[in-house]
N, C-alpha and C. Protein backbone atom coordinates (compact mmCIF):
# COMPACT_ATOMS: atom_id res chain seq x y z
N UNK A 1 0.84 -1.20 0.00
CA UNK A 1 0.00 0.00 0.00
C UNK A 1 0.88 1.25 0.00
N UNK A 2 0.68 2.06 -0.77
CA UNK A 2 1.17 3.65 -1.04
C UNK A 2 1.42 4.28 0.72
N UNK A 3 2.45 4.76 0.68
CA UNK A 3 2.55 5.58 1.89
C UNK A 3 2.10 7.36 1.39
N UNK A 4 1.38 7.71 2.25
CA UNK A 4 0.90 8.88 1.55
C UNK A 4 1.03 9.93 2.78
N UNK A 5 1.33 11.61 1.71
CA UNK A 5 1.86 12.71 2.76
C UNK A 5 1.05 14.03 2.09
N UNK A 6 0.47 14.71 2.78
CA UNK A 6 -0.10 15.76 2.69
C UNK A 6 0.68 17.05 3.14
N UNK A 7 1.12 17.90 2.23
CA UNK A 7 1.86 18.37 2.28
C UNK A 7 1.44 19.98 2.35
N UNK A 8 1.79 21.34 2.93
CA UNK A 8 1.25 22.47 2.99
C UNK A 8 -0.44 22.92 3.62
N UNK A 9 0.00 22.03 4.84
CA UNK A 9 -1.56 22.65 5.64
C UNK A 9 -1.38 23.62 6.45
N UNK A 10 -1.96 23.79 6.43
CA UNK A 10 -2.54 25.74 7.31
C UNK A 10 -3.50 25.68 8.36
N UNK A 11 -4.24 24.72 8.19
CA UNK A 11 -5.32 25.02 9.00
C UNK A 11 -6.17 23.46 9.88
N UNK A 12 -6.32 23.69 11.11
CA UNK A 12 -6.44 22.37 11.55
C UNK A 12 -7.55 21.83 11.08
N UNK A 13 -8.85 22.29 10.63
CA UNK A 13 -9.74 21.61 10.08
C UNK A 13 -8.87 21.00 8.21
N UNK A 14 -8.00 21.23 7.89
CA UNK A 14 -7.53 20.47 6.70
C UNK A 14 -6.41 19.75 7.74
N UNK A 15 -5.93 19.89 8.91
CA UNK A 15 -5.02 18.43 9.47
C UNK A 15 -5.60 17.20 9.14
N UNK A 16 -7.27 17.66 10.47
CA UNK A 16 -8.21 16.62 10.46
C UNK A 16 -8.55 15.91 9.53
N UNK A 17 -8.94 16.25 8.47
CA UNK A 17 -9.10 15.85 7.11
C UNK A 17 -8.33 15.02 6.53
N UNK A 18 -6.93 15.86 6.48
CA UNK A 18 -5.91 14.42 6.40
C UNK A 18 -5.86 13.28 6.99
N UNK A 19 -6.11 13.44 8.55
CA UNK A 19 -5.95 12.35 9.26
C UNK A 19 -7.14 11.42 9.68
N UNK A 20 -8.11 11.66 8.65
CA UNK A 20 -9.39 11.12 8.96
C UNK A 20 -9.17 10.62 7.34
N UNK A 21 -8.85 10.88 6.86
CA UNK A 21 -9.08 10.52 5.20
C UNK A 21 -7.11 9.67 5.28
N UNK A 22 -6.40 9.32 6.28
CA UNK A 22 -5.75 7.85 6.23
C UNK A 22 -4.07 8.38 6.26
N UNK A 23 -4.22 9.68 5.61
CA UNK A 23 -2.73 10.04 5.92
C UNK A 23 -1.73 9.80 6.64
N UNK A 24 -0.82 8.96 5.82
CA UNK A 24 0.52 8.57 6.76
C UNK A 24 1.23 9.65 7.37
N UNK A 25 1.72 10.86 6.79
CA UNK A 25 2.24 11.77 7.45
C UNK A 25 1.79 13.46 6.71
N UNK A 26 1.84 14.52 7.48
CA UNK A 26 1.34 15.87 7.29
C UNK A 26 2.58 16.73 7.02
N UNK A 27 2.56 17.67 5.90
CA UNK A 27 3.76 18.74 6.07
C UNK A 27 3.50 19.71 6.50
N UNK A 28 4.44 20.44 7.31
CA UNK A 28 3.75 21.51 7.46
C UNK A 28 5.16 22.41 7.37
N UNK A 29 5.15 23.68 6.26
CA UNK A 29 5.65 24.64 5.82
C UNK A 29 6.04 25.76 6.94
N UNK A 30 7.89 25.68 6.66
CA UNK A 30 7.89 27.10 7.69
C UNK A 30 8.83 28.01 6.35
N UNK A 31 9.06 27.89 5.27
CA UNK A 31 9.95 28.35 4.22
C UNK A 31 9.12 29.87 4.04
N UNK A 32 10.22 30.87 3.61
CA UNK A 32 9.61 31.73 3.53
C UNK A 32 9.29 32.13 2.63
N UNK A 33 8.19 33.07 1.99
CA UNK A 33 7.82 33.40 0.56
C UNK A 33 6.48 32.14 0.05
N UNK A 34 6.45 30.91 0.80
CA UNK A 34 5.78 30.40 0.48
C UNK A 34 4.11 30.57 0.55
N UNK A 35 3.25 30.47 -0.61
CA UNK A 35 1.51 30.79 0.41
C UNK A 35 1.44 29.73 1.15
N UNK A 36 2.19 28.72 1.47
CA UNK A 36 1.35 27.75 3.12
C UNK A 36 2.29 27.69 3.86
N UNK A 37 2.89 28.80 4.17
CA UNK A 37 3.76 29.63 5.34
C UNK A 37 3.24 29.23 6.02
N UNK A 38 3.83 29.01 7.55
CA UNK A 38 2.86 29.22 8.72
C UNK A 38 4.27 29.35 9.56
N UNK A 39 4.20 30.14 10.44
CA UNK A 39 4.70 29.92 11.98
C UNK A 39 5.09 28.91 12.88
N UNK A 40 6.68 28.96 13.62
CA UNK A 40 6.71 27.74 14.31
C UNK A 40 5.67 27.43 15.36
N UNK A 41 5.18 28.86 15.84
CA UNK A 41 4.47 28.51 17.11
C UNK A 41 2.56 27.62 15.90
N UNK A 42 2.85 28.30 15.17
CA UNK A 42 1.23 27.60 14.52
C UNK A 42 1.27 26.60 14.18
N UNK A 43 2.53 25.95 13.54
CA UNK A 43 3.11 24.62 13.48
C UNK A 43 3.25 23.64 14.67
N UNK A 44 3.54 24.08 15.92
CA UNK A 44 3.34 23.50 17.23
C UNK A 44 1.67 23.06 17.52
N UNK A 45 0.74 24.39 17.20
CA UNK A 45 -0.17 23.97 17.50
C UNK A 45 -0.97 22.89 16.80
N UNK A 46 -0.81 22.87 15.26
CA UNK A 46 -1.32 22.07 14.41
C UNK A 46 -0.99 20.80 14.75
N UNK A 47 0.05 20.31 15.08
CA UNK A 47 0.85 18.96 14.87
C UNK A 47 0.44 18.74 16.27
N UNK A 48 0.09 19.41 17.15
CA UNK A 48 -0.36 18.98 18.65
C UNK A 48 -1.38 17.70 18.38
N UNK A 49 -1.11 16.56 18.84
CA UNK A 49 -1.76 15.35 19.15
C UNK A 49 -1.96 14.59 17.98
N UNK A 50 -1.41 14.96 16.88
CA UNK A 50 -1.37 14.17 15.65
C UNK A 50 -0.91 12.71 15.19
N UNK A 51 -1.76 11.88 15.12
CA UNK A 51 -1.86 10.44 14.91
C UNK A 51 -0.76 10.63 13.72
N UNK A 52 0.10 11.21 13.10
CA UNK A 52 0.65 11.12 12.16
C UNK A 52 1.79 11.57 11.72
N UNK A 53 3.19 11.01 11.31
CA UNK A 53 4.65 11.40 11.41
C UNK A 53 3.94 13.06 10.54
N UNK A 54 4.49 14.02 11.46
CA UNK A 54 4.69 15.03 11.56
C UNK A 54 5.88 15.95 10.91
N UNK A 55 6.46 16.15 9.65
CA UNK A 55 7.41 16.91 8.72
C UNK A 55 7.38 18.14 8.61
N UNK A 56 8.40 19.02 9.07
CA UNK A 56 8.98 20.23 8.67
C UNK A 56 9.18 20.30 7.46
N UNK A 57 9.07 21.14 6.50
CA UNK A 57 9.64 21.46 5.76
C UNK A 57 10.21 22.89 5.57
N UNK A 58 11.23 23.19 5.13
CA UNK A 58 12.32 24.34 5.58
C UNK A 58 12.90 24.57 3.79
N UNK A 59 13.25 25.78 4.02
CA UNK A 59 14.06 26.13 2.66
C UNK A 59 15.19 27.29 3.31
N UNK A 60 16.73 26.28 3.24
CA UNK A 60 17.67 27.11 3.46
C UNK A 60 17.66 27.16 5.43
N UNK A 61 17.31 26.90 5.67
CA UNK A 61 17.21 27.00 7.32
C UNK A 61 18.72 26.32 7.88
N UNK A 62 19.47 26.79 8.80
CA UNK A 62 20.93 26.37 9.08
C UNK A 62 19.87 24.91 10.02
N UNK A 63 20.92 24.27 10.43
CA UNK A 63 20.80 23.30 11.65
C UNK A 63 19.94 23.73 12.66
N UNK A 64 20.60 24.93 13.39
CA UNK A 64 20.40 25.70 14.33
C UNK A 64 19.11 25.78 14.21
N UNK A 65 18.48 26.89 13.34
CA UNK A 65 16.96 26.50 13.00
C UNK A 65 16.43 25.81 13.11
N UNK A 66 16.68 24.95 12.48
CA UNK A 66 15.74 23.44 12.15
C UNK A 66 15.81 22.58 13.66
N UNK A 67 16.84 22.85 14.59
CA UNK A 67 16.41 22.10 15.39
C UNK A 67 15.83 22.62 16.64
N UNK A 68 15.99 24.45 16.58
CA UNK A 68 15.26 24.56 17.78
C UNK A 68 13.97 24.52 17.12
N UNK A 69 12.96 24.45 15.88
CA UNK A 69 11.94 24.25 15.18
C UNK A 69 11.49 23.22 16.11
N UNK A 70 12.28 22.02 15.43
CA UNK A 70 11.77 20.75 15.59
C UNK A 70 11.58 20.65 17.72
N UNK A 71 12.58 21.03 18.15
CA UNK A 71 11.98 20.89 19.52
C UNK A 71 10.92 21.95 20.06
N UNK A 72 10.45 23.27 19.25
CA UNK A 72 9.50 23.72 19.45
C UNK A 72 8.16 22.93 18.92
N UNK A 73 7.88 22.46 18.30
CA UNK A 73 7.31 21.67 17.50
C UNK A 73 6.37 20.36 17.79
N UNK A 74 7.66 20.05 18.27
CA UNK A 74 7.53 18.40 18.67
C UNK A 74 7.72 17.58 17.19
N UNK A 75 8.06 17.81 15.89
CA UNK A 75 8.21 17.62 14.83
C UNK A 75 8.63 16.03 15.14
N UNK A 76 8.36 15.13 13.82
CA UNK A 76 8.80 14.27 13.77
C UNK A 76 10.04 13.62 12.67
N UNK A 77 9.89 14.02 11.44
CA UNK A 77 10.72 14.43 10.44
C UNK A 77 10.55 15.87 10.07
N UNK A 78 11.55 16.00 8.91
CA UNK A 78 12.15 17.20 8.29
C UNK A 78 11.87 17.34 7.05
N UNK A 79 11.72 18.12 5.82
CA UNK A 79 11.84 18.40 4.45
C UNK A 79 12.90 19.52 3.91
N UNK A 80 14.41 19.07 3.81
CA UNK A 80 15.06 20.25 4.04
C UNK A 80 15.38 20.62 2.57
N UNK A 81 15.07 21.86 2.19
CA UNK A 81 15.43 22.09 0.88
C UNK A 81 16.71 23.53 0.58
N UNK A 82 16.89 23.54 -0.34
CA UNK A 82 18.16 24.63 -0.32
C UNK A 82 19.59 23.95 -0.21
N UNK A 83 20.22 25.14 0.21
CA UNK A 83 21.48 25.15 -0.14
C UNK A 83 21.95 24.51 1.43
N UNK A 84 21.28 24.25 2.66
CA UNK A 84 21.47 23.92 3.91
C UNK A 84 20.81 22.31 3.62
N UNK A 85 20.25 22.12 2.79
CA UNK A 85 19.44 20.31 3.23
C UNK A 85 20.56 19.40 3.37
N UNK A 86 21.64 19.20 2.81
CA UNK A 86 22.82 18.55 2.89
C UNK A 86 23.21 17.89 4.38
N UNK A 87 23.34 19.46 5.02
CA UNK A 87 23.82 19.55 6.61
C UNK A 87 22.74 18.99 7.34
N UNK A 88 21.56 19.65 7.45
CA UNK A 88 20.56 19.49 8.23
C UNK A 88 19.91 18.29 7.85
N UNK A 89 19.91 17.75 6.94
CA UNK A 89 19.33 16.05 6.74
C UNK A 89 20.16 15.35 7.88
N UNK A 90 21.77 15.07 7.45
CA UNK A 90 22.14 14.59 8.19
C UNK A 90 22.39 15.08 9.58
N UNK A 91 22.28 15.88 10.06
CA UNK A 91 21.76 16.13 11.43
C UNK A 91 20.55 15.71 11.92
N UNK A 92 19.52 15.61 11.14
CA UNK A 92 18.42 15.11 11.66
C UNK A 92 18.31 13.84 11.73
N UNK A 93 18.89 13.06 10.61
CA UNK A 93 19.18 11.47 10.98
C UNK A 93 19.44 11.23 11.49
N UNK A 94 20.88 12.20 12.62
CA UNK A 94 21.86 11.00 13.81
C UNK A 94 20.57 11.94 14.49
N UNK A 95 20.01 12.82 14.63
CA UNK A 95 18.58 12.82 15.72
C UNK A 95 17.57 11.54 15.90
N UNK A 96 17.68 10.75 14.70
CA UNK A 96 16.74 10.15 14.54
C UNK A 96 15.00 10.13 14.05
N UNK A 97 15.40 10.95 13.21
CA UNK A 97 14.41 12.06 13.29
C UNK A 97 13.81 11.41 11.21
N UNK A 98 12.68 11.35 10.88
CA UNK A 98 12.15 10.90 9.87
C UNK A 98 12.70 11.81 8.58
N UNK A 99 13.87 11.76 7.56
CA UNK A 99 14.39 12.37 6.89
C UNK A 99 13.39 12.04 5.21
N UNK A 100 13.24 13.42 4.37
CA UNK A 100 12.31 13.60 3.26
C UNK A 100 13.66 13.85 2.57
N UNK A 101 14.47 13.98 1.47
CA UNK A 101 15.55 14.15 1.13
C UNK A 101 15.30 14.82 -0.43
N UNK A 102 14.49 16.12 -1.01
CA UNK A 102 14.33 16.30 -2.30
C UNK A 102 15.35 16.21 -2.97
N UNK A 103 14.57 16.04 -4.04
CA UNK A 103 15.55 15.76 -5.28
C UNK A 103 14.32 16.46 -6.37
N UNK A 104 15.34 17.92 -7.18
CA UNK A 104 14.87 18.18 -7.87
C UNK A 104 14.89 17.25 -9.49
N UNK A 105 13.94 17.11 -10.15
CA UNK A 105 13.64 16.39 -11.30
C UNK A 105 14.15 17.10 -12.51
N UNK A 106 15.30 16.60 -13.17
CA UNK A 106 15.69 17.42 -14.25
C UNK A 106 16.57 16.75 -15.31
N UNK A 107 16.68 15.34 -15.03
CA UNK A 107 17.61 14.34 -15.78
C UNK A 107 18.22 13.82 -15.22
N UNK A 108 19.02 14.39 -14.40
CA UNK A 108 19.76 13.47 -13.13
C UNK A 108 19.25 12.92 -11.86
N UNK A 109 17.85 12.94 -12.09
CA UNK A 109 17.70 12.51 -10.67
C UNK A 109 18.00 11.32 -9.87
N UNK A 110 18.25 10.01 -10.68
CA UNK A 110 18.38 8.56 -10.35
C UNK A 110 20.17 9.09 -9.72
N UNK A 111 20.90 9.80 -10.70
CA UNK A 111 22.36 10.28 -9.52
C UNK A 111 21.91 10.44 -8.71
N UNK A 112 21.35 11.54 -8.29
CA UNK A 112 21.01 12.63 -7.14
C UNK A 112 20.46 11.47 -5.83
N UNK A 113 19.50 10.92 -6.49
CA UNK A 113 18.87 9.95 -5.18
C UNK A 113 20.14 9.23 -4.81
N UNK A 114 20.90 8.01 -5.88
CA UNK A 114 21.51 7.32 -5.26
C UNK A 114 22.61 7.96 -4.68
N UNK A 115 23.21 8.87 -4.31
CA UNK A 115 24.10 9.90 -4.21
C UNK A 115 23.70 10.29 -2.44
N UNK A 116 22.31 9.65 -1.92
CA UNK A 116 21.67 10.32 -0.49
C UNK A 116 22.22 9.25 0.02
N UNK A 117 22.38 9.47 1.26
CA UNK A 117 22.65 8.64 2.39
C UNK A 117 21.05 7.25 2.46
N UNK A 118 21.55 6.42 2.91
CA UNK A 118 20.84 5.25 3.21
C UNK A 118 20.35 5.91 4.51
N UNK A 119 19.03 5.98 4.91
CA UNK A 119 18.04 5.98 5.73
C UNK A 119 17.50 7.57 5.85
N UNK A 120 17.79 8.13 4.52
CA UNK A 120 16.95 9.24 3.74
C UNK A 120 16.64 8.73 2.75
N UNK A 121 14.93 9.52 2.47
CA UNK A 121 14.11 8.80 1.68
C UNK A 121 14.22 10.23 0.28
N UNK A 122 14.64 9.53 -0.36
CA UNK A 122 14.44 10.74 -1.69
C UNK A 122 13.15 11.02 -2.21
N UNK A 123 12.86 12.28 -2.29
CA UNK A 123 11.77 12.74 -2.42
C UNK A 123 11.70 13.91 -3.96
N UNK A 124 11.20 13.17 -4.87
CA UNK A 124 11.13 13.44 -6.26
C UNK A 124 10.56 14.68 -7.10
N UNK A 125 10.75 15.84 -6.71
CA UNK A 125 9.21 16.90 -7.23
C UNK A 125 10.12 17.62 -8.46
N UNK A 126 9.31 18.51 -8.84
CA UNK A 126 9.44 19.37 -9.77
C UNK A 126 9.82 20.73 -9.00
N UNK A 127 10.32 21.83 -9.67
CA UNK A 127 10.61 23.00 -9.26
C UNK A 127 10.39 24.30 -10.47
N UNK A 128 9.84 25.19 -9.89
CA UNK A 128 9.69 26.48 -10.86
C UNK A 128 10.36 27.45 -10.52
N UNK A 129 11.47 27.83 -11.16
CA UNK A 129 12.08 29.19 -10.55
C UNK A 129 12.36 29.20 -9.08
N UNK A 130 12.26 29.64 -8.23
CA UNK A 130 12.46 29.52 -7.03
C UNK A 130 12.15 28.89 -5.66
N UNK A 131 11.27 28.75 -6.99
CA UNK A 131 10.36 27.68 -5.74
C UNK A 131 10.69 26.23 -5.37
N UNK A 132 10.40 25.95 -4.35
CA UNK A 132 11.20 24.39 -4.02
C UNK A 132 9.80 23.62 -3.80
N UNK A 133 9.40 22.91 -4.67
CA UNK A 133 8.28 22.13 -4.75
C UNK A 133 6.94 23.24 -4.93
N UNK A 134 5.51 22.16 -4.49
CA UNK A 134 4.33 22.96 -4.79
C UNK A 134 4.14 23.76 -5.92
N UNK A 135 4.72 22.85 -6.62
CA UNK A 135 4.74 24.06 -8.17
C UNK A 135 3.71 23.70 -9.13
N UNK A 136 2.41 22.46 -8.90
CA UNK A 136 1.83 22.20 -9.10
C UNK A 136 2.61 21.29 -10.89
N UNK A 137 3.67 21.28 -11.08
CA UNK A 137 4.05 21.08 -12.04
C UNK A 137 3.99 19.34 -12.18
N UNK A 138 3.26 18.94 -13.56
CA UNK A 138 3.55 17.52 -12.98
C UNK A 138 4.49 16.76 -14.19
N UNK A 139 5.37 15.53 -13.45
CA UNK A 139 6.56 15.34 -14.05
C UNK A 139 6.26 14.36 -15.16
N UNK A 140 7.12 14.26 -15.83
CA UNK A 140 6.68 13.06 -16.93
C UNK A 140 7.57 11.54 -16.43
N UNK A 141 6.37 10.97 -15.90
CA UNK A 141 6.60 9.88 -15.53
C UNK A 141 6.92 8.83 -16.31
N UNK A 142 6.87 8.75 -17.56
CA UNK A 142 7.21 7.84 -18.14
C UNK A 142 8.67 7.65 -18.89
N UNK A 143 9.71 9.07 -18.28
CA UNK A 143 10.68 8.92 -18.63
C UNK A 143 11.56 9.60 -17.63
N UNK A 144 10.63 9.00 -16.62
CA UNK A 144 11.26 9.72 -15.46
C UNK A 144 12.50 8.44 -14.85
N UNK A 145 14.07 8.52 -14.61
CA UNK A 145 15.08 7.79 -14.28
C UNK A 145 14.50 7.99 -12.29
N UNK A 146 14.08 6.18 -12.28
CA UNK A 146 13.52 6.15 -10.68
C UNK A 146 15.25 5.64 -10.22
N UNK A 147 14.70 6.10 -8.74
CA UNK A 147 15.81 5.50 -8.38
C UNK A 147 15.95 4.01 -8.02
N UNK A 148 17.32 3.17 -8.05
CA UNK A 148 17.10 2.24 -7.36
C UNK A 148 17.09 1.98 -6.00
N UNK A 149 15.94 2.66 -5.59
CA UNK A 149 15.48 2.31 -3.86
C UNK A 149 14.17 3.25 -3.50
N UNK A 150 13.76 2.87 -2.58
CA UNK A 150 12.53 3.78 -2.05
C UNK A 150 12.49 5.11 -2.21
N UNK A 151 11.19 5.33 -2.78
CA UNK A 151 11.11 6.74 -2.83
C UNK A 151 10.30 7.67 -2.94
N UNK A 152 10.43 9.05 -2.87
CA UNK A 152 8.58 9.27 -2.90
C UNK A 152 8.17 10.37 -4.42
N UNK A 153 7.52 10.07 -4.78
CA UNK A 153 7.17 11.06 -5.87
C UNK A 153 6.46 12.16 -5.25
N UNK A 154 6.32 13.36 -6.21
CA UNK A 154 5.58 14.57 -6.33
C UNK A 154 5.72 14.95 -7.13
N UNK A 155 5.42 15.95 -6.90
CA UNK A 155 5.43 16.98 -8.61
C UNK A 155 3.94 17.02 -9.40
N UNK A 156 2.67 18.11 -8.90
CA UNK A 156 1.66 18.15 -9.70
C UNK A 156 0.79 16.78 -9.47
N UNK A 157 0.69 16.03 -9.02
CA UNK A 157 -0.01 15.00 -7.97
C UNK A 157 -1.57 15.70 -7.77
N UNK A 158 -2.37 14.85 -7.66
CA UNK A 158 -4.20 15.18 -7.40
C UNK A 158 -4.84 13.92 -7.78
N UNK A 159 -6.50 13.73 -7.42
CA UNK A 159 -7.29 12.70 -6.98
C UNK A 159 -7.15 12.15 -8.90
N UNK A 160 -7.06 12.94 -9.70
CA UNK A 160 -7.63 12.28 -10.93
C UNK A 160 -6.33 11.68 -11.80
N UNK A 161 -5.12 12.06 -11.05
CA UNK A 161 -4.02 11.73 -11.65
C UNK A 161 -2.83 10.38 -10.91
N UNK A 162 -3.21 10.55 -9.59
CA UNK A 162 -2.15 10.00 -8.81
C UNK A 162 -2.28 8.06 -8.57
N UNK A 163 -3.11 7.93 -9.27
CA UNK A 163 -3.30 6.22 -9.37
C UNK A 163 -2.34 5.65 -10.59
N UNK A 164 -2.96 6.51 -11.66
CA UNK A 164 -1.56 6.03 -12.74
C UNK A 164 -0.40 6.46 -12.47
N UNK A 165 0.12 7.75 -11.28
CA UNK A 165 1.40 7.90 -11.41
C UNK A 165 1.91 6.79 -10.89
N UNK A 166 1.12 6.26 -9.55
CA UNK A 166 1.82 5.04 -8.85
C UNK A 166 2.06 3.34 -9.87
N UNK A 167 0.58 3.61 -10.84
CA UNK A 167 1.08 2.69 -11.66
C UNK A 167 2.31 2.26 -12.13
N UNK A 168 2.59 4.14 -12.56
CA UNK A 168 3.47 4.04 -13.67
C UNK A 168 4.59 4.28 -13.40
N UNK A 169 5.02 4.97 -12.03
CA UNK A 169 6.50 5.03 -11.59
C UNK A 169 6.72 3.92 -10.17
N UNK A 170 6.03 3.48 -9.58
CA UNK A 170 5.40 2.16 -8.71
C UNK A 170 6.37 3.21 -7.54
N UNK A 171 6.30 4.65 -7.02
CA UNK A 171 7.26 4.88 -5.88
C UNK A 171 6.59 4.00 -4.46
N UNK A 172 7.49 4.31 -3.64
CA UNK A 172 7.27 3.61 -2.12
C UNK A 172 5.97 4.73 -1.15
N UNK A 173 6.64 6.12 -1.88
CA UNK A 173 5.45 7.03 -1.58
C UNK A 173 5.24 8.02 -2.33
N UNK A 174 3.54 9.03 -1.92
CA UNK A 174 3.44 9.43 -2.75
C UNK A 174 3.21 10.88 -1.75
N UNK A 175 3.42 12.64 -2.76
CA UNK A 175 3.10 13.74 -1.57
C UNK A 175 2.66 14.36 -2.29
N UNK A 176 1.30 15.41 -2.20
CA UNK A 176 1.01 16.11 -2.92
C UNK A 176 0.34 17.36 -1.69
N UNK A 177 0.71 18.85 -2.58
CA UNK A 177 0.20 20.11 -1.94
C UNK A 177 -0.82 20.75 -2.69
N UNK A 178 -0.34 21.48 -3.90
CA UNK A 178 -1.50 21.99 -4.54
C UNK A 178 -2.29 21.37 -5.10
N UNK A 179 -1.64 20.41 -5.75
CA UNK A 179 -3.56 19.93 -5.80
C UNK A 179 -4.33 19.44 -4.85
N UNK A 180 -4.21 19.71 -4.50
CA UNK A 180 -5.38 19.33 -3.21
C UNK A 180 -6.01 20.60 -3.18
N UNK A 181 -5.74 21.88 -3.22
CA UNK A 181 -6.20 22.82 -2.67
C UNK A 181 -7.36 24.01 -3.34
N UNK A 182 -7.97 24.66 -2.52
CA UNK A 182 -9.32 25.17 -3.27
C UNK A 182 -8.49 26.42 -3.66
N UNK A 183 -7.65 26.68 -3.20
CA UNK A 183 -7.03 28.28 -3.14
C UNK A 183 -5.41 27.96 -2.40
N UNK A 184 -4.19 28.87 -2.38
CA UNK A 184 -3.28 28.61 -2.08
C UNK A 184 -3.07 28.64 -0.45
N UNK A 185 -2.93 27.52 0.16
CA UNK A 185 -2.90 27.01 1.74
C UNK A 185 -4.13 26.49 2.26
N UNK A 186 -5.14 26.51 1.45
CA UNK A 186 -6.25 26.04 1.93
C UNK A 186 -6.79 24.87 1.21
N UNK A 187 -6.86 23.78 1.55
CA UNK A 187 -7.20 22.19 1.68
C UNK A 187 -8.77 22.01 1.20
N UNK A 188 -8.96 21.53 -0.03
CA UNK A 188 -10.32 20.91 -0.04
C UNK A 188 -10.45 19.81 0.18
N UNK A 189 -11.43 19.55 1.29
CA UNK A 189 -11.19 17.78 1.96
C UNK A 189 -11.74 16.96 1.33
N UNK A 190 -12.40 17.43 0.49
CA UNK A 190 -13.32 16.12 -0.50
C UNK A 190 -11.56 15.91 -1.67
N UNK A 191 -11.06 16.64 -2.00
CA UNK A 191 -9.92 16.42 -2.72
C UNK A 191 -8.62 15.57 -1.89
N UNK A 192 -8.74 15.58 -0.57
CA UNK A 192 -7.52 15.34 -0.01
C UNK A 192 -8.29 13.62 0.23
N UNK A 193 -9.48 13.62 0.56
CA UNK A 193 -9.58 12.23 0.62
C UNK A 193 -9.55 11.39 -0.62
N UNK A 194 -10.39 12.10 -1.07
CA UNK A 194 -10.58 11.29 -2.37
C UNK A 194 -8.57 10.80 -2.90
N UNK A 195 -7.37 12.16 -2.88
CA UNK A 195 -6.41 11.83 -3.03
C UNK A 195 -5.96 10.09 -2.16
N UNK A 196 -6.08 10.68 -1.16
CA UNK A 196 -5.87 9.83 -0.17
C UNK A 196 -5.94 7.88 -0.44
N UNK A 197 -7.24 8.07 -0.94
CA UNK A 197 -8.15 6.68 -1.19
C UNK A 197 -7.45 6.42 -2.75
N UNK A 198 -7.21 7.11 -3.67
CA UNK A 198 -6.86 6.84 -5.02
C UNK A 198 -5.32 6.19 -4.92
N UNK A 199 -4.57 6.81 -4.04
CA UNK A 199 -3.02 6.39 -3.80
C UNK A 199 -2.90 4.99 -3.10
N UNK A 200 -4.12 4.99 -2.62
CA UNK A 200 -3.55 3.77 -1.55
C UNK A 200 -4.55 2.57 -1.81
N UNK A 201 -5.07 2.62 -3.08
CA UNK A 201 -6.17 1.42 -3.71
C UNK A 201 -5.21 0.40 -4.63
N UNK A 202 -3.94 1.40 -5.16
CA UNK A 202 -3.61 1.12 -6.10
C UNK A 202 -1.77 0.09 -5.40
C-alpha cells in the first residue's frame, strides 16, 4: 500500500481531514515566501496530538533552525530544501528524526537519489524558478530515471491523476500540496480524501 503525505496545511480543520481521510504523514511549511507559510508557534499547535509522522519542511534553514523548530514543534521528520538540506538532513538522521531528502527532477535525478545517504528517503518533485516544490508542475513519468530504492514522488499530484502515477513510476510514496487545494494554503477535503483513497487502492 502507497505511503501517503499531505503536504502544505494551514489550518487544523484540513489536518483533520488528512488524518481522517488515512494520511501517513502531514507537512507543514515554515519556508519563507511560500503561500502555506505558517509559523513555528502555529506549526506546534497544528501537529499537537497528531496520529501522524509530523514533517517540517524548511528552505535554506541552518541546523540551528531546524532544530530549535523541531523541539518547538515536537516535529517528527524534516523536508530540508536549499542550499542547507545537505547539513541538516544529516543532522536530523543522527537525531533520529524521519528524513524527506528532495531531489529536484531534471535528468539526473536517479544520480542525485543514489548519491543520499541510506536511511533518507528521496523525495522526487518538480521545481519552478524559485520555488522548491508545490509548483503544481507535474513530471513526466514515463521517462522519469527512478531511483534504485525507495522513494517518494511529487510533482503536480491530485485525486484524478495519482493512481496512474503510482502505476506508472510504482514509488514507495506518494506527496502532494497543490492539488489538493481550493485556493493557495487552503485544503479541499473532499480532494484530499478522495487523493488519499486513489493512492492507496492502487
Amino acid at each position: 500500500m502507497t505511503w501517503v503525505k499531505i503536504c502544505g496545511l494551514t489550518r487544523r480543520v484540513d489536518v483533520a481531514a488528512a488524518v481522517d481521510a488515512g494520511a501517513d504523514a502531514l507537512g507543514f511549511v515554515l519556508a519563507d515566501g511560500s503561500p502555506r507559510q505558517i509559523s513555528v508557534e502555529t506549526a506546534a499547535s497544528l501537529m499537537d496530538g497528531v496520529p501522524a509522522v509530523r514533517v517540517l519542511v524548511t528552505v535554506d534553514a541552518t541546523i540551528a533552525a531546524v532544530a530549535e523548530a523541531v523541539a518547538a514543534t515536537g516535529a517528527d521528520g524534516v523536508q530540508p530544501h536549499g542550499a542547507e538540506s545537505g547539513a541538516v538532513a544529516r543532522w536530523a538522521q543522527q537525531a533520529g528524526l524521519f528524513v524527506l531528502r528532495p531531489v529536484t527532477v531534471s535528468g539526473g535525478e536517479a544520480l542525485q537519489a543514489a548519491s543520499i545517504p541510506k536511511g533518507q528517503i528521496p523525495l522526487l518533485d518538480s521545481a519552478r524558478g524559485s520555488h522548491h516544490g508545490g509548483t503544481g508542475v507535474t513530471l513526466d513519468w514515463q521517462t522519469l530515471k527512478r531511483p534504485d530504492r525507495p522513494f517518494v514522488l511529487a510533482g503536480g499530484l491530485d485525486p484524478t491523476n495519482v493512481a496512474e502515477a503510482v502505476g506508472a513510476v510504482h514509488p514507495w510514496g506518494v506527496d502532494a500540496s497543490s492539488g489538493l487545494e481550493s485556493s493557495p494554503g487552503i485544503k479541499d477535503t473532499a480532494r484530499v480524501a478522495a487523493f488519499v483513497k486513489e493512492a492507496k487502492q492502487t
